[in-house]
C-alpha atoms as a PDB file:
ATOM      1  CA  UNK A   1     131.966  34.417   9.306  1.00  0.00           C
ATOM      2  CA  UNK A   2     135.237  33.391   7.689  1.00  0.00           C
ATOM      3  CA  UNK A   3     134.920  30.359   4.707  1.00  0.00           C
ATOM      4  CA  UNK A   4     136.757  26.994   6.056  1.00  0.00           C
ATOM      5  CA  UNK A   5     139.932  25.811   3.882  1.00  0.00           C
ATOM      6  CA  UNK A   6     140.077  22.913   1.710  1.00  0.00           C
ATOM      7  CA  UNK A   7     140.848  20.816   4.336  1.00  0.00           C
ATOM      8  CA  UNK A   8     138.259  22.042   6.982  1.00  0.00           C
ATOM      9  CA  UNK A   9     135.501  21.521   4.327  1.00  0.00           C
ATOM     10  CA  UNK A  10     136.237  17.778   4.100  1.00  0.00           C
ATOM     11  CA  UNK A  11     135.459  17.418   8.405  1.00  0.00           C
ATOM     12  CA  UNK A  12     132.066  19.644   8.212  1.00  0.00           C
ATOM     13  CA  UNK A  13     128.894  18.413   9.395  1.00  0.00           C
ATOM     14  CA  UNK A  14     125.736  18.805   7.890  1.00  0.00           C
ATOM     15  CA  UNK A  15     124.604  21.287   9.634  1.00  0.00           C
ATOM     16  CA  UNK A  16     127.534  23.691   9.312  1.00  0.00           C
ATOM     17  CA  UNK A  17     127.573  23.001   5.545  1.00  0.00           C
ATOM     18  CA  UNK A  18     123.810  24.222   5.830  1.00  0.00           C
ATOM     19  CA  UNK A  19     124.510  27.430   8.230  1.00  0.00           C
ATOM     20  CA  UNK A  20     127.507  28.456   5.633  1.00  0.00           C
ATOM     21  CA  UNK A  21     124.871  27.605   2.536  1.00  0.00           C
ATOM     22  CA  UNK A  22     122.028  30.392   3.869  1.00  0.00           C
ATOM     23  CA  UNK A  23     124.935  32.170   4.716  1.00  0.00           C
ATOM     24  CA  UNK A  24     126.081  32.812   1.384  1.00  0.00           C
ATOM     25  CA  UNK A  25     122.897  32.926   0.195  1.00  0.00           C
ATOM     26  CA  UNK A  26     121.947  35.910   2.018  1.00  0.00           C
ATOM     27  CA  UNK A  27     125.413  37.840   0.477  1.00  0.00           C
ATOM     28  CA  UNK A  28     124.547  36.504  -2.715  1.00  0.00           C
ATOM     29  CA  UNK A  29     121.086  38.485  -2.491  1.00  0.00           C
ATOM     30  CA  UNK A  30     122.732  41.599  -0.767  1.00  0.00           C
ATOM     31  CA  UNK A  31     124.747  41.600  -3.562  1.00  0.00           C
ATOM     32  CA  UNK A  32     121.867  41.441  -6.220  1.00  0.00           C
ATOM     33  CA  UNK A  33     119.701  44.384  -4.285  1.00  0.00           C
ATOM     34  CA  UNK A  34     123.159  46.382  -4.519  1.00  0.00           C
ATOM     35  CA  UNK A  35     123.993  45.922  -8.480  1.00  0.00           C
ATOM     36  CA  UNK A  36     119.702  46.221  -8.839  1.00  0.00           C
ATOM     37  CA  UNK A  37     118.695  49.011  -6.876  1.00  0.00           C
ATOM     38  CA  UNK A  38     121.772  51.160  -5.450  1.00  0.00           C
ATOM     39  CA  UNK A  39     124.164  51.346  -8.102  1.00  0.00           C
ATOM     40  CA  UNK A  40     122.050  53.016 -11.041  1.00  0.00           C
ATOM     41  CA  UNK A  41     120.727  55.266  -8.358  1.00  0.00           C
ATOM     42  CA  UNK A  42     124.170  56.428  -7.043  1.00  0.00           C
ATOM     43  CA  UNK A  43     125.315  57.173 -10.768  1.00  0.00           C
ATOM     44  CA  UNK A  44     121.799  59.211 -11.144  1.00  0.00           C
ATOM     45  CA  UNK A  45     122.669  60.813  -7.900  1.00  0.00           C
ATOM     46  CA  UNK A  46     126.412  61.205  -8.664  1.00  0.00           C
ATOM     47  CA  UNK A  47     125.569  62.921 -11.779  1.00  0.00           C
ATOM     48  CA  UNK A  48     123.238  65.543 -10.505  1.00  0.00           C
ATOM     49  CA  UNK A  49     120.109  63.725 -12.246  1.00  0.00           C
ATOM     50  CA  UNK A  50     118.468  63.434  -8.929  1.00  0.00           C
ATOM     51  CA  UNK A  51     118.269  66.648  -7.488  1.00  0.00           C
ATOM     52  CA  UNK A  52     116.102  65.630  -3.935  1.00  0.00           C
ATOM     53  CA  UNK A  53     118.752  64.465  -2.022  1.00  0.00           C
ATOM     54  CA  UNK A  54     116.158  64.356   0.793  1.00  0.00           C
ATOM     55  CA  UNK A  55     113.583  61.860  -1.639  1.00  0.00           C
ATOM     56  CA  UNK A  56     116.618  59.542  -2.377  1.00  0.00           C
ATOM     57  CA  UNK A  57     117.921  59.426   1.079  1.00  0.00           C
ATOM     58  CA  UNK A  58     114.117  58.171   1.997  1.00  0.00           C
ATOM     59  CA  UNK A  59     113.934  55.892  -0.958  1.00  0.00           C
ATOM     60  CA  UNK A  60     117.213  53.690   0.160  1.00  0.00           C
ATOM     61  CA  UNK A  61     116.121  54.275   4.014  1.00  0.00           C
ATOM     62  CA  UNK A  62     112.914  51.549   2.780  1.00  0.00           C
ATOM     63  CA  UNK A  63     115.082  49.731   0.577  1.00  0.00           C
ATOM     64  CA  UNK A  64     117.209  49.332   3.452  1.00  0.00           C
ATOM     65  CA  UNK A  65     114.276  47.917   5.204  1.00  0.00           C
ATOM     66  CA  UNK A  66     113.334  45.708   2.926  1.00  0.00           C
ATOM     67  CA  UNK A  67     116.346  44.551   2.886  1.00  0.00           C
ATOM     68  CA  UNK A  68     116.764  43.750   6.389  1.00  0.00           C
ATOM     69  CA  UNK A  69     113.345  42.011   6.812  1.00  0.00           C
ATOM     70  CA  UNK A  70     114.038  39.481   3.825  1.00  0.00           C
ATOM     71  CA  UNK A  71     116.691  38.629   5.601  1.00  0.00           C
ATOM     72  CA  UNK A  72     115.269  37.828   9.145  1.00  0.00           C
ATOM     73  CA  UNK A  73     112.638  36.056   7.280  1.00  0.00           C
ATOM     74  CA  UNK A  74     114.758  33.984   5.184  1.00  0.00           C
ATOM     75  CA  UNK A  75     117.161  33.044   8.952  1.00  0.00           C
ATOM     76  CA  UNK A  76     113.477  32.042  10.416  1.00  0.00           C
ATOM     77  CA  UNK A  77     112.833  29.544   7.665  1.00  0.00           C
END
């Protein structure tokens, strides 16, 4: 979905304003799960702290998950 310019944003109905809203809202979380959960992870990994590759690989297989069912609840509401 690409963001409307300036201009475009002064012609948008209501209920694009709200689509683009949830829109960003839902990147805005993404974003939060991937500074909260995957980065310090990937350093641990990165730096040979975690040595079961196999365990994390599982671990951010759920998160992944998770993830994905927040955010078909969040388009159903």
């Amino acid at each position: 979905m690409r963001l409307p310019s300036v201009e475009e944003m002064k012609t948008l109905d209501f209920e694009i304003e709200k689509e683009l809203g949830a829109h960003l809202d839902s990147e805005y979380e993404i974003g939060i799960e991937i500074v909260d959960e995957l980065i310090p992870y990937s350093v641990e990994y990165f730096v040979g702290v975690t040595h079961d590759s196999e365990e994390f690989a599982e671990y951010m297989h759920e998160r992944t998950i998770d993830a994905q069912e927040k955010t078909k609840n969040k388009k159903k509401d």
